[in-house]
Protein backbone atom coordinates (compact mmCIF):
# COMPACT_ATOMS: atom_id res chain seq x y z
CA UNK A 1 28.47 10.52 -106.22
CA UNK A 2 26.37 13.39 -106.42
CA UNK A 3 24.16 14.71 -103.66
CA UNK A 4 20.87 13.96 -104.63
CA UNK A 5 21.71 10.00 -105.42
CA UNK A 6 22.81 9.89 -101.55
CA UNK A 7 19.66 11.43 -100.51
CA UNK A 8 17.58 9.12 -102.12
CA UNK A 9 18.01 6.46 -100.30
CA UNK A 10 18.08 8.37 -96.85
CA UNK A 11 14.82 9.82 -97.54
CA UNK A 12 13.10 6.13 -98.65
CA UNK A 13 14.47 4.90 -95.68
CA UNK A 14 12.63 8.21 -93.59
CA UNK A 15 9.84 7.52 -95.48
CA UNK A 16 9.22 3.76 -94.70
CA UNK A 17 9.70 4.46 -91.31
CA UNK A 18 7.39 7.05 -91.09
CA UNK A 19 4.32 5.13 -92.44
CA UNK A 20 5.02 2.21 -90.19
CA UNK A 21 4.61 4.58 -87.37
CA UNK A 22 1.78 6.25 -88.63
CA UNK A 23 0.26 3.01 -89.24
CA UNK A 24 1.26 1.55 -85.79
CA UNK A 25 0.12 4.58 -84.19
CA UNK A 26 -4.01 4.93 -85.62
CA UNK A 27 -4.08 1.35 -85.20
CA UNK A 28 -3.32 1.30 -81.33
CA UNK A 29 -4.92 4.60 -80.80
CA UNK A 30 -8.10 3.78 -82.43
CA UNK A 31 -8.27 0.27 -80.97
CA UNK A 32 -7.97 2.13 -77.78
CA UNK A 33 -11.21 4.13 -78.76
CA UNK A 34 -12.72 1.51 -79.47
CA UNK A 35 -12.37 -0.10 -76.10
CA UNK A 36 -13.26 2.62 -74.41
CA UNK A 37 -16.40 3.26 -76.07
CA UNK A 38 -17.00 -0.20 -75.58
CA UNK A 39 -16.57 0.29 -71.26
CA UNK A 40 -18.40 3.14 -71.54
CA UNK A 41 -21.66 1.43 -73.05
CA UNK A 42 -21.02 -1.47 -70.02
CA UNK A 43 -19.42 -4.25 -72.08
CA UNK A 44 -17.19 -6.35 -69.61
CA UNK A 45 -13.66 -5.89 -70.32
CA UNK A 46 -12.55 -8.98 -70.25
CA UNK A 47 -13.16 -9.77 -73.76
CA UNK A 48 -10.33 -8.23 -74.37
CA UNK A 49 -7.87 -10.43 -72.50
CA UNK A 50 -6.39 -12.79 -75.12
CA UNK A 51 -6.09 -16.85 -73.74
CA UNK A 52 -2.31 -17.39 -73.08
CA UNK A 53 -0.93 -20.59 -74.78
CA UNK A 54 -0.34 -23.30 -73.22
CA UNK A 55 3.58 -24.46 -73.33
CA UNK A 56 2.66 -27.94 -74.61
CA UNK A 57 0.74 -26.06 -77.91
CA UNK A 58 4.07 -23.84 -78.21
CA UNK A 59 6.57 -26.93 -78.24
CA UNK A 60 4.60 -28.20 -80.89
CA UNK A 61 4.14 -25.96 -83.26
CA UNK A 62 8.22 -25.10 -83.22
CA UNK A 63 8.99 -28.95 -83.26
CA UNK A 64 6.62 -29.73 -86.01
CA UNK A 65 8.23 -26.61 -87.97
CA UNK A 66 11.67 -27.35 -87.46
CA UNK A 67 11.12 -30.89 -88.04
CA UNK A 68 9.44 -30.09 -91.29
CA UNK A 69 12.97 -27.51 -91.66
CA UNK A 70 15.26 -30.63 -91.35
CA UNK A 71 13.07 -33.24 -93.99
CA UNK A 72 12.65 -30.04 -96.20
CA UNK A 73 16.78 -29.76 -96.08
CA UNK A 74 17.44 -33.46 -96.57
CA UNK A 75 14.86 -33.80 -99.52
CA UNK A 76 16.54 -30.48 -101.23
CA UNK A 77 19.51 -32.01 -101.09
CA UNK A 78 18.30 -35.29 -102.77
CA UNK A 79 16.85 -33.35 -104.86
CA UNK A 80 19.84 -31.63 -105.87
CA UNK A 81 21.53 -34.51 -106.29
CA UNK A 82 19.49 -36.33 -108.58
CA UNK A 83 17.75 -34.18 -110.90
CA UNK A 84 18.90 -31.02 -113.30
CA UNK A 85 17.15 -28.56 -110.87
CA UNK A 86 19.42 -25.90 -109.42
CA UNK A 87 20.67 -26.88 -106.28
CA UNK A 88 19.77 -23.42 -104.57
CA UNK A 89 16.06 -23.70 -105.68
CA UNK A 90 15.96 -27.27 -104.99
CA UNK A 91 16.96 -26.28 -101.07
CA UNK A 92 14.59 -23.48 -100.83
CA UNK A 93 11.18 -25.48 -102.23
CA UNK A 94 11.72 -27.92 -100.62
CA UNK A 95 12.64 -26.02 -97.14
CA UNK A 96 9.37 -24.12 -97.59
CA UNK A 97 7.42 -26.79 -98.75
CA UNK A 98 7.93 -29.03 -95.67
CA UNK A 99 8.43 -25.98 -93.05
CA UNK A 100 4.52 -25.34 -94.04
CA UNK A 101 3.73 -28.45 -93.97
CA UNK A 102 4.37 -28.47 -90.61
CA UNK A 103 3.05 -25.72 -89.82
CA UNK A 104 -0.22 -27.07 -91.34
CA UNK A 105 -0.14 -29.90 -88.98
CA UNK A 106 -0.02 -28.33 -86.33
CA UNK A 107 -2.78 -26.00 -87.38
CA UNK A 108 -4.99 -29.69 -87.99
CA UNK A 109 -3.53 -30.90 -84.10
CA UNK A 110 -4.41 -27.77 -82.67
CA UNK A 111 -8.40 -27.15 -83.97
CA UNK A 112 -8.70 -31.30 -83.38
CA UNK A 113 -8.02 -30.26 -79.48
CA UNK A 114 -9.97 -27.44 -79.35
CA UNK A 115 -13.10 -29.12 -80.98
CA UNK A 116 -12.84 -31.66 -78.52
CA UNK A 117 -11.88 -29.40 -74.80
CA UNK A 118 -14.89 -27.19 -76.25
CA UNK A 119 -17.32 -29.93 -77.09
């Protein structure tokens, strides 16, 4: 293998690595100007203090994915069963399919109980 064909790889890796850095890096730093200019011209800092979550809204959203995991497995693999569809594609539509589908449910749960704690 020549020498060049090994340091291709080594320098995409570099590379990739690099600009999620840089990326990381004038996003924190210029959020952090932000809020400072922000304290500066008196707005109260505690806008910036995210709302934790409660457990119960945590539970849910990984039961209603995994549950939506396990139908998505048994219907792939009815699916596979019964129709001409590959059996590896079957599996992975219907896995996503019903994972966010889930997901989606809980997003419907969670803005029906903040519409109604919030008025």
């Amino acid at each position: 293998m020549d020498s060049l064909e090994m340091m291709v790889p080594i320098v995409a890796m570099v590379t990739f690595h690099a600009a999620v850095f840089g990326i990381l890096y004038f996003y924190f730093r210029n959020r952090n100007r932000e809020r400072m200019l922000m304290i500066e011209k008196g707005v109260d800092p505690s806008i910036f203090l995210k709302k934790p979550k409660s457990n119960f809204s945590v539970a849910l959203k990984y039961g209603l994915f995994f549950a939506g995991l396990a139908i998505g497995i048994l219907f792939g693999a009815i699916l596979a069963q019964n129709t001409v569809l590959d059996e590896v594609a079957a599996y992975f539509s219907m896995i996503l399919l019903f994972g966010g589908a889930g997901l989606l449910l809980y997003y419907v749960i969670e803005r029906k109980n903040d519409r109604s704690t919030n008025g």
